[in-house]
Protein backbone atom coordinates (compact mmCIF):
# COMPACT_ATOMS: atom_id res chain seq x y z
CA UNK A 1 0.00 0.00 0.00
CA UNK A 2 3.03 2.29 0.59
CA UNK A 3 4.20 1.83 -2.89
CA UNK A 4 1.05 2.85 -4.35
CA UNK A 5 0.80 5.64 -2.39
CA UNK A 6 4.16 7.22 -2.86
CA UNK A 7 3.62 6.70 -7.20
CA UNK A 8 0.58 8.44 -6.46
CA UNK A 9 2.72 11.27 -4.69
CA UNK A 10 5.36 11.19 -7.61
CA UNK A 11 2.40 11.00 -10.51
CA UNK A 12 1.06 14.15 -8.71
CA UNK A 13 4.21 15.39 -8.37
CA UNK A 14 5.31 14.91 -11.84
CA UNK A 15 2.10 16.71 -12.81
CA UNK A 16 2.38 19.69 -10.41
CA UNK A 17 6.03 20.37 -11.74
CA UNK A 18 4.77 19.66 -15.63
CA UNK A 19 2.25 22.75 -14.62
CA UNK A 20 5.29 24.79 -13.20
CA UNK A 21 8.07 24.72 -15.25
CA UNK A 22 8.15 25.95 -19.12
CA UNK A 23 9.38 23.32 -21.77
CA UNK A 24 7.73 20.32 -19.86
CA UNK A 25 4.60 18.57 -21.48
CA UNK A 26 2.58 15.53 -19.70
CA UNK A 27 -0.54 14.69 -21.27
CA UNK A 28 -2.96 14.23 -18.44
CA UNK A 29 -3.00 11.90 -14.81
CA UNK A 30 -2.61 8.60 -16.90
CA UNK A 31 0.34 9.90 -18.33
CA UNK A 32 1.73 11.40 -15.20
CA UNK A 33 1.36 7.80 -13.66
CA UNK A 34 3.34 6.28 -16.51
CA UNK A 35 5.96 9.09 -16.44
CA UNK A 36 6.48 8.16 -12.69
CA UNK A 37 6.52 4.33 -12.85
CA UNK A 38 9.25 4.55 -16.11
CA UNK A 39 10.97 7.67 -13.71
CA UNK A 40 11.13 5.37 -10.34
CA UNK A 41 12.27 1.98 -12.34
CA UNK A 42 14.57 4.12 -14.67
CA UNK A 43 15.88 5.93 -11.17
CA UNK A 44 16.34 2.23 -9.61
CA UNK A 45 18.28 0.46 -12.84
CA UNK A 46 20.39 2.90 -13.56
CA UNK A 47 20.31 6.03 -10.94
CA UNK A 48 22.98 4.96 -8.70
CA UNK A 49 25.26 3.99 -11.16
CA UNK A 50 25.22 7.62 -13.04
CA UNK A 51 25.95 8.82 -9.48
CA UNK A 52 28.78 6.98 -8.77
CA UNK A 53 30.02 7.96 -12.37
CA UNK A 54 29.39 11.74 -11.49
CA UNK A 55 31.47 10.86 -8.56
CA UNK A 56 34.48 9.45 -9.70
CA UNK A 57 34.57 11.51 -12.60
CA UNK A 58 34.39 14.74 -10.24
CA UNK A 59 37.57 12.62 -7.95
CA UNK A 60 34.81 12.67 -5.10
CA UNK A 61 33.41 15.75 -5.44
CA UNK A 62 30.20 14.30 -6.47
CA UNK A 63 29.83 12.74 -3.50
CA UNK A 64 30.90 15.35 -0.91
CA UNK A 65 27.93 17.44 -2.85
CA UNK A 66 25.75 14.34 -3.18
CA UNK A 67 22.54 16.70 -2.58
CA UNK A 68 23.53 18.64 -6.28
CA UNK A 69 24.84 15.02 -7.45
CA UNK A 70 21.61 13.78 -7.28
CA UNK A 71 19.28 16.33 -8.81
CA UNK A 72 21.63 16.61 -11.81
CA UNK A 73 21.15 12.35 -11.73
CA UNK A 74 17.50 12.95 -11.66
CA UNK A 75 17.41 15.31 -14.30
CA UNK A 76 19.36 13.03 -16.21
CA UNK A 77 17.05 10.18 -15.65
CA UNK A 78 13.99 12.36 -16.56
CA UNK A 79 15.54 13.10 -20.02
CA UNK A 80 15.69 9.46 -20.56
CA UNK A 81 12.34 8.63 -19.54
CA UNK A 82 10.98 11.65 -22.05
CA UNK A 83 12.87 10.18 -24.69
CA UNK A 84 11.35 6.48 -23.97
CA UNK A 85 8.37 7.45 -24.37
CA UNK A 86 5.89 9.89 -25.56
CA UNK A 87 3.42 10.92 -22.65
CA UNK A 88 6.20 13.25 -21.31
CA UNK A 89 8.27 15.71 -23.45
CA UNK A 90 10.67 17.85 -21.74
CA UNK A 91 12.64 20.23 -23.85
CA UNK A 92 16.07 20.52 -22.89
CA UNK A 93 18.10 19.72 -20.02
CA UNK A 94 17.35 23.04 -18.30
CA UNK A 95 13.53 22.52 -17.63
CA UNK A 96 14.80 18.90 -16.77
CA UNK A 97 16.75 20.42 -13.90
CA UNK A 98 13.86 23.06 -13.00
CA UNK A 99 11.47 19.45 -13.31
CA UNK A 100 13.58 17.49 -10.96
CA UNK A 101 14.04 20.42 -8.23
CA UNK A 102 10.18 20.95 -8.28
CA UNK A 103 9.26 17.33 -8.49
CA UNK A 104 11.65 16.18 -5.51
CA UNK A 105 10.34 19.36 -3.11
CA UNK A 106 6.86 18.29 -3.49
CA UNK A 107 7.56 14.42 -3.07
CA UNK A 108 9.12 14.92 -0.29
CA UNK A 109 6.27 16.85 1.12
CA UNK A 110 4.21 13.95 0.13
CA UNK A 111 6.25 11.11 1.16
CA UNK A 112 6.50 13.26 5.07
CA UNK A 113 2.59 13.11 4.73
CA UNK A 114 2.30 9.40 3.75
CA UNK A 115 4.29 8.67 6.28
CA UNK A 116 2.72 10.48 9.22
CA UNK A 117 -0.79 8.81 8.15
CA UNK A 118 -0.19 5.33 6.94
């Protein structure tokens, strides 16, 4: 049930920061739910491994600023999910990064709130 609820979170989220930002396109809830299911198993497969990449390449820096590591990681992974498929278009890596920023404030809000009442 906790899964469900926090895709729910990220589908909103992804729809609240599609609403936001200029240059990002989502198509409606149903698409918003596929853009965060293809985000989340995208962010699983390969979202560690670009961030130990950013790391080494930076010779640690990446990790001593993990918290700007990992938005750039999640904007990178967003890009990737707009290009597999077509119910989220983001155009250009800036709105990617605006995306990511507005996407992880507001599922963090929602993950705090799914915590405190499930």
């Amino acid at each position: 049930m906790h899964l469900i609820l926090q895709w729910l979170v990220l589908a909103v989220a992804v729809l609240v920061a599609a609403a936001i930002v200029p240059g990002v396109r989502v198509r409606g809830f149903g698409s918003a739910l596929v853009a965060a299911a293809l985000f989340a198993f995208l962010n699983l497969l390969l979202g560690r491994l670009i961030f130990v990449l950013i790391g080494v390449a930076t010779l640690g820096l990446g990790f001593l600023l993990a918290f700007l590591t990992r938005w750039v990681v999640n904007a990178i992974v967003l890009k990737l999910a707009a290009g597999i498929t077509d119910r989220i278009a983001i155009q250009g890596f800036t709105p990617a990064l605006l995306m990511a920023l507005v996407m992880s404030a507001i599922a963090a809000a929602g993950d705090y709130l799914v915590r405190a009442l499930y």
